[in-house]
N, C-alpha and C. Protein backbone atom coordinates (compact mmCIF):
# COMPACT_ATOMS: atom_id res chain seq x y z
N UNK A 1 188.48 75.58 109.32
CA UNK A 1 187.99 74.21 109.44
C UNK A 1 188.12 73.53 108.07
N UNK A 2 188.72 72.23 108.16
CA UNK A 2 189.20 71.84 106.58
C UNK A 2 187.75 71.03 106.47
N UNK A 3 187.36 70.85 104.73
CA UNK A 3 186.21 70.24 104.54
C UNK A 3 186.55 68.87 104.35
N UNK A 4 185.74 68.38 104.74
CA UNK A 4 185.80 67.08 105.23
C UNK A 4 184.48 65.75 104.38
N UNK A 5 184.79 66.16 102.67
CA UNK A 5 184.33 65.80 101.63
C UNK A 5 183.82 64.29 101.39
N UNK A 6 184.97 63.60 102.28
CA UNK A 6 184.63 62.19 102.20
C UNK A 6 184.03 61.56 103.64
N UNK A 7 183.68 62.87 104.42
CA UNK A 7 182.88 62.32 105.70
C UNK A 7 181.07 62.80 106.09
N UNK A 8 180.96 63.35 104.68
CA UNK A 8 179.42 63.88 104.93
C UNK A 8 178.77 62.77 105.06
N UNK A 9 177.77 63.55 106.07
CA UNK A 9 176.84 61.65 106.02
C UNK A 9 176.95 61.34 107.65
N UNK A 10 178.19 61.77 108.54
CA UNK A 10 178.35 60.96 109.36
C UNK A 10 178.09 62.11 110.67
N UNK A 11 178.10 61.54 111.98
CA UNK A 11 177.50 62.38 112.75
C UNK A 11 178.76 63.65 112.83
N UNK A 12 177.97 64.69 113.85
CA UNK A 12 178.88 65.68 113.68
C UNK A 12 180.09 65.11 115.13
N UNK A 13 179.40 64.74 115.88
CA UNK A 13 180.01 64.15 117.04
C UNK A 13 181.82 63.37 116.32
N UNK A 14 181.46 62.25 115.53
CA UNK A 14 182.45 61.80 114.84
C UNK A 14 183.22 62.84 113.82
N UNK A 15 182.91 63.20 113.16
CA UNK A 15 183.47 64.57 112.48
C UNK A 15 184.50 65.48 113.20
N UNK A 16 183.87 65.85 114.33
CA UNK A 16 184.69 66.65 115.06
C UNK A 16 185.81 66.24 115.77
N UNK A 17 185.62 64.77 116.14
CA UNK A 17 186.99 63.99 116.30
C UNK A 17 187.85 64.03 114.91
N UNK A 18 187.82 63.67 114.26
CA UNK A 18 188.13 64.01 112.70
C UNK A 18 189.11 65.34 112.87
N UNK A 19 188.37 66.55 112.82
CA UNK A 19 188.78 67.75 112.92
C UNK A 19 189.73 68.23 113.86
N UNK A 20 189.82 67.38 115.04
CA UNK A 20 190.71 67.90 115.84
C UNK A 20 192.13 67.21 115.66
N UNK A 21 191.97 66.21 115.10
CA UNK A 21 193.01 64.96 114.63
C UNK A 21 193.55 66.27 113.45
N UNK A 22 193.22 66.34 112.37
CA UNK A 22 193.71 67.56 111.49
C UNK A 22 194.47 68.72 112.26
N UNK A 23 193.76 68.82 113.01
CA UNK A 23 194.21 70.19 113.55
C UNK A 23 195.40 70.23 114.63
N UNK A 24 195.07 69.14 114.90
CA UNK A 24 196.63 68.55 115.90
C UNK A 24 197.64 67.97 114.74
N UNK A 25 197.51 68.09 114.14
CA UNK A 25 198.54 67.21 112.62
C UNK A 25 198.78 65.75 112.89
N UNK A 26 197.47 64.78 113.39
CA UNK A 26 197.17 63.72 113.91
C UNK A 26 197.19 62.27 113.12
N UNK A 27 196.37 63.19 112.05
CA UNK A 27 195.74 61.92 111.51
C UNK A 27 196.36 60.84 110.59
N UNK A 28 197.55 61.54 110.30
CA UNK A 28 198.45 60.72 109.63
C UNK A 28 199.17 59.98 110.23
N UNK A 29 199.89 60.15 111.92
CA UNK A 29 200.04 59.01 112.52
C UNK A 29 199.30 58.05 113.10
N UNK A 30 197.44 58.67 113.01
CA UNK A 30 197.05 57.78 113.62
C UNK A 30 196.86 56.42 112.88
N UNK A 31 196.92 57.12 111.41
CA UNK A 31 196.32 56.01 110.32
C UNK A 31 197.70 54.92 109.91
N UNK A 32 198.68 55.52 110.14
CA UNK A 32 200.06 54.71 110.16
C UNK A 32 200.27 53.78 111.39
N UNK A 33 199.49 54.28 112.69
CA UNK A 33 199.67 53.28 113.27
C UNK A 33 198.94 52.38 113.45
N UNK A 34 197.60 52.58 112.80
CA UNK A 34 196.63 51.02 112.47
C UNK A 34 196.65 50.86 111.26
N UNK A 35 197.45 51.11 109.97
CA UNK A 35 197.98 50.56 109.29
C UNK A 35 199.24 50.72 108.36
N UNK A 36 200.14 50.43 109.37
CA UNK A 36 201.44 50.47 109.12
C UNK A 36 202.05 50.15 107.82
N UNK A 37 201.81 49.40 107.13
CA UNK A 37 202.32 48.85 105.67
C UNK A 37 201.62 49.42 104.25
N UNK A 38 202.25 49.68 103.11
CA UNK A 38 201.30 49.27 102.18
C UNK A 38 201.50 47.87 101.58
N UNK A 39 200.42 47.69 100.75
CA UNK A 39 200.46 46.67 100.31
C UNK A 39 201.53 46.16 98.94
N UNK A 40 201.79 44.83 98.68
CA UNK A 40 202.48 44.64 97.62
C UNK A 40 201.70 44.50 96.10
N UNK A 41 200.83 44.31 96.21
CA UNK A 41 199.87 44.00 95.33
C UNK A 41 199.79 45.28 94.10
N UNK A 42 201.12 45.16 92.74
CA UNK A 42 201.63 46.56 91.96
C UNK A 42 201.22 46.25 90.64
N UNK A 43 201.06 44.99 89.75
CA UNK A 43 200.40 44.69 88.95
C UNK A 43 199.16 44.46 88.90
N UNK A 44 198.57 44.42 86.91
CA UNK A 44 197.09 44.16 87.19
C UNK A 44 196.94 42.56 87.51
N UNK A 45 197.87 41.87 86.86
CA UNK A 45 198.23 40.56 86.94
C UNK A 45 197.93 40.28 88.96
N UNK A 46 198.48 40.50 88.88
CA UNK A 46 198.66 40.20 90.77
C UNK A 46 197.29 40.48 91.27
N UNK A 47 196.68 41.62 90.94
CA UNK A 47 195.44 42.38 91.46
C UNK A 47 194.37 41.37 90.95
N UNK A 48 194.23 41.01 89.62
CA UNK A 48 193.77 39.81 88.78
C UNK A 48 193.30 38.65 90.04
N UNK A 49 195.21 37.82 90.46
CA UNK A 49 194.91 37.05 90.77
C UNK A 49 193.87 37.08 92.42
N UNK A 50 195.03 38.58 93.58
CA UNK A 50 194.23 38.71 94.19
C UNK A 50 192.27 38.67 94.45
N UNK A 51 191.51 38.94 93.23
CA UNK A 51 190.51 39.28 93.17
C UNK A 51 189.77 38.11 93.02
N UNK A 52 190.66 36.83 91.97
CA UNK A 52 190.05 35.71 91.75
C UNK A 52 190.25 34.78 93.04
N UNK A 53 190.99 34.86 94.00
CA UNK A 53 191.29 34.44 95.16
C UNK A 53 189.80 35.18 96.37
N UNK A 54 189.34 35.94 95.99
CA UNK A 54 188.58 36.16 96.88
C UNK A 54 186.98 35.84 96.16
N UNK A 55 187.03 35.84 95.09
CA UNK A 55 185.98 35.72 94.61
C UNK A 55 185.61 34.19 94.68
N UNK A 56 186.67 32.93 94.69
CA UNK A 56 186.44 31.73 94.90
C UNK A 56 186.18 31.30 96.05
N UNK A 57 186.81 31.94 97.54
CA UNK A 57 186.21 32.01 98.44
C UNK A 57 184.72 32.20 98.92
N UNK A 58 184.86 33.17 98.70
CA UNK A 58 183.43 34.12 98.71
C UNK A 58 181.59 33.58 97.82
N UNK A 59 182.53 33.66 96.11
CA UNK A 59 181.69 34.19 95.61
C UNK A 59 181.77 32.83 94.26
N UNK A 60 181.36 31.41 94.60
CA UNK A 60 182.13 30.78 93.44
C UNK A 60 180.93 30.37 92.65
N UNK A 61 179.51 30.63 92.77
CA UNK A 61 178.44 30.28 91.86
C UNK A 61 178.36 31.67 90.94
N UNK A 62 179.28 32.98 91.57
CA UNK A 62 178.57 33.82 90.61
C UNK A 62 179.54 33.75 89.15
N UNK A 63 178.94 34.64 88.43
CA UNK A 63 179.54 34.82 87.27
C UNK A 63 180.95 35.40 87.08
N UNK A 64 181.80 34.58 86.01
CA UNK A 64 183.58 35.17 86.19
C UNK A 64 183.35 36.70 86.08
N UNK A 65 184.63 36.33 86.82
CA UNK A 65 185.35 38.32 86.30
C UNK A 65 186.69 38.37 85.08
N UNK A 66 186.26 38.66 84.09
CA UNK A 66 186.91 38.35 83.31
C UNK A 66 188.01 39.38 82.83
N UNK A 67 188.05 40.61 83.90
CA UNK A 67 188.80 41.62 83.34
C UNK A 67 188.97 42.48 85.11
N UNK A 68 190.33 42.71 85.35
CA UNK A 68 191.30 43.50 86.51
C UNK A 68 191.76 44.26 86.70
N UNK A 69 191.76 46.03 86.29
CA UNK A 69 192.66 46.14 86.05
C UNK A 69 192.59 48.17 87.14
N UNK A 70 193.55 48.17 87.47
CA UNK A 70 193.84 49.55 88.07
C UNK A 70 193.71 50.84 87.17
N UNK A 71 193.39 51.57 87.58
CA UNK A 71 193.04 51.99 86.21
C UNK A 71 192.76 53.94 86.89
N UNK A 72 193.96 54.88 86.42
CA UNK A 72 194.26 56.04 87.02
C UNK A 72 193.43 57.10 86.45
N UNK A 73 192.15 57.02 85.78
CA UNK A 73 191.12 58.05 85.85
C UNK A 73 189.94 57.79 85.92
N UNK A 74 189.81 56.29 87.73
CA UNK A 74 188.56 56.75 87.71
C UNK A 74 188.23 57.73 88.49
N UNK A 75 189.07 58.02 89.73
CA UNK A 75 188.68 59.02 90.38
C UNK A 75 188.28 60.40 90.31
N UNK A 76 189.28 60.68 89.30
CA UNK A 76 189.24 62.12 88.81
C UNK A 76 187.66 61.80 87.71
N UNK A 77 187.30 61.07 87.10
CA UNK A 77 185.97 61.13 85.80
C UNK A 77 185.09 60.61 86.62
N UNK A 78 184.93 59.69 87.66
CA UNK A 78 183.80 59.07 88.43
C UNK A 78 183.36 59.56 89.84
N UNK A 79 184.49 60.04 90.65
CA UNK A 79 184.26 60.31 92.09
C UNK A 79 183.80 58.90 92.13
N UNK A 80 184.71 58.47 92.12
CA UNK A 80 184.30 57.05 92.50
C UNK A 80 186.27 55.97 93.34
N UNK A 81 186.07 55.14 93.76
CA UNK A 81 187.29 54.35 93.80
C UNK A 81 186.96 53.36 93.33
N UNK A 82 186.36 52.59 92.53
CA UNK A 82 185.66 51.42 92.15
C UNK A 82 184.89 51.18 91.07
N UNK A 83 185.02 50.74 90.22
CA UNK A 83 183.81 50.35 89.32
C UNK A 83 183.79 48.91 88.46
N UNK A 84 182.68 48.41 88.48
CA UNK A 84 182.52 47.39 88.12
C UNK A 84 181.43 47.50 87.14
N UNK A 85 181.59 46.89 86.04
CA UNK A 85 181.13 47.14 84.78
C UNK A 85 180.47 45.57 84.03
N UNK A 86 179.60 45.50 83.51
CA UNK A 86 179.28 44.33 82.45
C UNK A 86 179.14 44.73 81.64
N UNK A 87 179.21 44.10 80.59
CA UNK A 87 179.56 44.40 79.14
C UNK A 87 179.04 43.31 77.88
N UNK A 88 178.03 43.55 77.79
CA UNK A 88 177.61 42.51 76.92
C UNK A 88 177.78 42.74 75.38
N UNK A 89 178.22 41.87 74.23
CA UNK A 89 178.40 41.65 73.04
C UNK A 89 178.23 40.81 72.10
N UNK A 90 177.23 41.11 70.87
CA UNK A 90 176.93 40.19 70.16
C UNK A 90 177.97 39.81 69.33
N UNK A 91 178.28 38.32 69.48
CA UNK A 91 179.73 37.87 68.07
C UNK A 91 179.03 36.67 67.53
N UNK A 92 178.36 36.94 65.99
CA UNK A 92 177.94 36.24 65.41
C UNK A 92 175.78 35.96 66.13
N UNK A 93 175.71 34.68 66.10
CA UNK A 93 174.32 34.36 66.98
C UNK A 93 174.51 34.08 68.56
N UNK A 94 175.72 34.75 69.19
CA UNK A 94 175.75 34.46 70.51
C UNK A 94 176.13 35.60 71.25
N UNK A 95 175.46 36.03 72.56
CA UNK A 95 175.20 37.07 73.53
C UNK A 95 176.80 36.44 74.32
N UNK A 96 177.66 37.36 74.30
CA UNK A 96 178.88 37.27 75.19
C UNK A 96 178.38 38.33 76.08
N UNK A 97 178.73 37.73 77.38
CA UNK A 97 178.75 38.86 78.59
C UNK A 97 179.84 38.45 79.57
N UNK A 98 180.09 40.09 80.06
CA UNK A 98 181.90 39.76 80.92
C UNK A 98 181.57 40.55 81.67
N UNK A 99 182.15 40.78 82.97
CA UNK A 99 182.24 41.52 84.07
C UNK A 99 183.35 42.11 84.15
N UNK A 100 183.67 43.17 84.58
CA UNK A 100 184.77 44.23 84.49
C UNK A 100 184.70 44.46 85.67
N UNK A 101 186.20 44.51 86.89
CA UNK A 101 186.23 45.26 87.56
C UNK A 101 187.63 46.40 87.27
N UNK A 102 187.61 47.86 87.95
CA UNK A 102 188.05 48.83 87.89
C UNK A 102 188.63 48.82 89.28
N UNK A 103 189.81 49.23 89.30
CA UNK A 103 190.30 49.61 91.01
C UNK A 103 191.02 51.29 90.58
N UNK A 104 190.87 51.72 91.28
CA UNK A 104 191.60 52.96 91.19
C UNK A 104 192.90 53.07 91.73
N UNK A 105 193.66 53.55 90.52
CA UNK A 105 195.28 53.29 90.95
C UNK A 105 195.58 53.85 91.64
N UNK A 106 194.97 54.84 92.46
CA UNK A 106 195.70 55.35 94.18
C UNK A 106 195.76 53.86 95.03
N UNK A 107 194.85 53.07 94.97
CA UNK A 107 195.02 51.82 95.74
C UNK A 107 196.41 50.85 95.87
N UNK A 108 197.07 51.35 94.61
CA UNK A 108 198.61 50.85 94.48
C UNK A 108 199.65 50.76 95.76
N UNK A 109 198.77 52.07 96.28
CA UNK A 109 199.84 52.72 97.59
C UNK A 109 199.30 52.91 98.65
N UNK A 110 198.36 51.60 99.22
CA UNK A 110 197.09 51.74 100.05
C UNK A 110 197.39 50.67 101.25
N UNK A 111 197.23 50.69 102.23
CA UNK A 111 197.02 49.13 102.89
C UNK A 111 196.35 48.34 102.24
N UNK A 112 196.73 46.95 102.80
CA UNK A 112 195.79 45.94 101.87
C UNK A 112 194.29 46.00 102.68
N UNK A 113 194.32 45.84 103.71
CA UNK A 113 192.49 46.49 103.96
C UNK A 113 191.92 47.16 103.60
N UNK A 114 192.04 47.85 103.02
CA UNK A 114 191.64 49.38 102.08
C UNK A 114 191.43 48.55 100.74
N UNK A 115 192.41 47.82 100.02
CA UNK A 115 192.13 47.45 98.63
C UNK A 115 191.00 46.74 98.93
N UNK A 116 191.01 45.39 99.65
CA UNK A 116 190.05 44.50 100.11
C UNK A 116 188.68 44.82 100.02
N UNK A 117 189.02 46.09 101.19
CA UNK A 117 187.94 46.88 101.33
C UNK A 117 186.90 46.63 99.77
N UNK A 118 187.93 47.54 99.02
CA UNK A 118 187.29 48.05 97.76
C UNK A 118 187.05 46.84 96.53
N UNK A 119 187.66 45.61 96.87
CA UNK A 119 187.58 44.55 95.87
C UNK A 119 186.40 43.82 96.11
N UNK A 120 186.03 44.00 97.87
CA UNK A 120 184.58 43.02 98.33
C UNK A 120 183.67 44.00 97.84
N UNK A 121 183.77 45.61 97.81
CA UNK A 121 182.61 45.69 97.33
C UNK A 121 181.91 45.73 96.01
N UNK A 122 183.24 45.53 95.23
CA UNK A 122 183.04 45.82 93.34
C UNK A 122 182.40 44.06 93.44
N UNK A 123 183.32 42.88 93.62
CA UNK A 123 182.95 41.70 93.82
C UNK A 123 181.21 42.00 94.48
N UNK A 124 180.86 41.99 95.53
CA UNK A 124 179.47 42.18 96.17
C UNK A 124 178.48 42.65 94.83
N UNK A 125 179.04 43.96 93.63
CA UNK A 125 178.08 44.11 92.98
C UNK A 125 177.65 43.15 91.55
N UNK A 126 178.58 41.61 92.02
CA UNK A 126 177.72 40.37 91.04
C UNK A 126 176.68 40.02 91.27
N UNK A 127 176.89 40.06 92.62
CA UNK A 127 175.05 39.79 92.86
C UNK A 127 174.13 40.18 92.85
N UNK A 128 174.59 41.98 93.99
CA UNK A 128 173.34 42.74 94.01
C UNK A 128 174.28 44.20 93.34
N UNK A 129 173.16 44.60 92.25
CA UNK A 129 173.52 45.96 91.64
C UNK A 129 173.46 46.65 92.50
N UNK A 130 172.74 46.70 93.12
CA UNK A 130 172.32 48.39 93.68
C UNK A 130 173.00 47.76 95.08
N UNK A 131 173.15 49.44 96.30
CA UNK A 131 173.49 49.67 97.41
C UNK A 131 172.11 49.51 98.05
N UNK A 132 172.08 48.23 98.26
CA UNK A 132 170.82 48.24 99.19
C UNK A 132 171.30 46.98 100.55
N UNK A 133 170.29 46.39 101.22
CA UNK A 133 170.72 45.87 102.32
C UNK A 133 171.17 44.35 102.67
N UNK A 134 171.14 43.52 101.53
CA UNK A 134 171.26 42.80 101.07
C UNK A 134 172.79 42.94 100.45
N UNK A 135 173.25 44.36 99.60
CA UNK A 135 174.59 44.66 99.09
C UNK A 135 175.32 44.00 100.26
N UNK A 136 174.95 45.10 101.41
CA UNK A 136 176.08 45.84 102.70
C UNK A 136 176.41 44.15 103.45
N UNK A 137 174.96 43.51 103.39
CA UNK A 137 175.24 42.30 103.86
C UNK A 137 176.27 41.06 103.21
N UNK A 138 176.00 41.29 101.65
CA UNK A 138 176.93 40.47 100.89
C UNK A 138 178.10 41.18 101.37
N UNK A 139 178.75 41.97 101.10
CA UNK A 139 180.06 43.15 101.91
C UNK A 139 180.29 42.33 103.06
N UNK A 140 179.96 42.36 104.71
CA UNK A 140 179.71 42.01 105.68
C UNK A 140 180.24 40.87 105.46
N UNK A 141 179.63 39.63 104.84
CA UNK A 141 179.96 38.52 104.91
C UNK A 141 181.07 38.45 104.36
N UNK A 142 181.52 38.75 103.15
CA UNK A 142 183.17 38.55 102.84
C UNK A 142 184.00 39.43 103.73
N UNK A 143 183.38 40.28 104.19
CA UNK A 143 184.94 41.48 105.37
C UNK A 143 184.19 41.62 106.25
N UNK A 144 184.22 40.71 107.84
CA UNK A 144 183.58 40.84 108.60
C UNK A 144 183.84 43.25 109.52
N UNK A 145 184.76 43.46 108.95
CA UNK A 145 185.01 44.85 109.33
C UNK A 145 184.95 45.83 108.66
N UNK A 146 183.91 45.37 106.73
CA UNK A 146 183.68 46.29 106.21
C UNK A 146 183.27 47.36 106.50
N UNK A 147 182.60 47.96 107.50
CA UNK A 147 181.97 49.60 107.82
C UNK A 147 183.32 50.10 108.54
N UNK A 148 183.80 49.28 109.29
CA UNK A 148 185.28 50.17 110.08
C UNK A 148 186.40 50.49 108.87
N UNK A 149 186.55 49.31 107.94
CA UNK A 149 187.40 50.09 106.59
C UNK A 149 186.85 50.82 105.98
N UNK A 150 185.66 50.85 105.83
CA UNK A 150 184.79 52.19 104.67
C UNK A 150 185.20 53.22 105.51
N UNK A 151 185.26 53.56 107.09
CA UNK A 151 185.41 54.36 107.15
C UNK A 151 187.10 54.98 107.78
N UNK A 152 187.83 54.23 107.62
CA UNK A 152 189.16 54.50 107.96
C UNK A 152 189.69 54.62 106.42
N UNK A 153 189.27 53.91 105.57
CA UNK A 153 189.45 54.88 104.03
C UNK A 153 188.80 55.85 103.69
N UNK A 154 187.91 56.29 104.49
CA UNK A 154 187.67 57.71 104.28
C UNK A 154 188.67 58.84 104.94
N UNK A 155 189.61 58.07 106.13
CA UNK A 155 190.08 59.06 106.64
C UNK A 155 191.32 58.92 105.69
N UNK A 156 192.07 57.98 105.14
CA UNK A 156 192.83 57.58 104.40
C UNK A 156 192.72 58.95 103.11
N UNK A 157 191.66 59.08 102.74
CA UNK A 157 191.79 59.76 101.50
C UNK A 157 191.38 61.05 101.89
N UNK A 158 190.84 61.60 103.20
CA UNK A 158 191.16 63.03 103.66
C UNK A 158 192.12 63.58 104.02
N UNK A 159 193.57 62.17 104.33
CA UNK A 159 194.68 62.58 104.65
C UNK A 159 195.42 62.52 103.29
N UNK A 160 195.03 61.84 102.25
CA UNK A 160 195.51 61.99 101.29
C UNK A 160 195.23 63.69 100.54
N UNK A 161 194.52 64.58 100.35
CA UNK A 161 193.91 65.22 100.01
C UNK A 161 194.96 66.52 100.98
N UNK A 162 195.10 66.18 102.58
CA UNK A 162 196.07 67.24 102.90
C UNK A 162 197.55 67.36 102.82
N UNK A 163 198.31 66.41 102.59
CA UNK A 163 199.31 65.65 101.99
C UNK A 163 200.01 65.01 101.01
N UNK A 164 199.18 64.62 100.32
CA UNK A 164 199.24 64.57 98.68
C UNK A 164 199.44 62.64 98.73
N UNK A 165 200.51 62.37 99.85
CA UNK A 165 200.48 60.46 99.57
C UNK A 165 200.68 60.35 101.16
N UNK A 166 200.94 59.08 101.95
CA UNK A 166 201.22 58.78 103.16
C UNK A 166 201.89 57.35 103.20
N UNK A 167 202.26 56.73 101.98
CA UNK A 167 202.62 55.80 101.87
C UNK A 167 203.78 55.62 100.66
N UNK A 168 204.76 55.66 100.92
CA UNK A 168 206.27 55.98 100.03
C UNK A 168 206.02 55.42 98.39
């Protein structure tokens, strides 16, 4: 039975669909056929603009994001796909503060629902720090299908994990 690292948490009922998809050598067409493409989105520049495009939509009273960038060790140092960072600095008598977001460069080679995924929720943490219910709701409102991508990028990166990529 392969471990199934990025699905703890979830019922066993769902899991075991999971498992049989593996075990039939499934899951990689299933995930190709609800999402067929990757995305184009290969610079930080592009990713940049992508992010400021959703954030003006979304998110245009909060504070800029002043920094974009993909960035290939957070996964391996964070167990994380995401991070979003502030950064405050004194220059001279004035408090500079910037917002940092982090994407993890496996996302390079991801569907764009999957990046999305991961840009509403670094974006979501301008408002609210923490994972609380208010977060999931800020989430929600910019990706009305955030919980179905949280969890089809989970299957995304369990098939990544038996395969090594799924997207050329």
């Amino acid at each position: 039975m392969p471990e199934l690292k990025y699905l703890q948490g979830y019922p066993k009922s769902l899991t075991e669909q999971v498992i049989s998809l593996i075990d039939k050598q499934q899951l990689e067409q299933f995930l190709l056929k609800k999402y067929p493409h990757c995305h184009d989105i290969k610079t930080e520049k592009a990713l940049y603009e992508y992010v400021q495009e959703l954030k003006s939509e979304y998110l245009k009273k909060s504070a800029p994001v002043s920094k974009v960038v993909y960035d290939k060790k957070i996964h391996v140092i964070n167990h994380a796909l995401g991070l979003h960072s502030f950064v405050s600095r004194v220059q001279g008598n004035k408090l500079k503060a910037k917002n940092e977001i982090r994407i993890s460069s496996m996302f390079k080679h991801a569907p764009l629902p999957f990046l999305r995924m991961i840009v509403v929720h670094e974006l979501a943490h301008l408002r609210e720090k923490e994972h609380n219910k208010a977060f999931y709701k800020l989430c929600c409102y910019m990706e009305p299908d955030y919980h179905q991508l949280e969890f089809d990028m989970r299957l995304f990166l369990t098939q990544l994990d038996i395969s090594g990529q799924i997207y050329p």
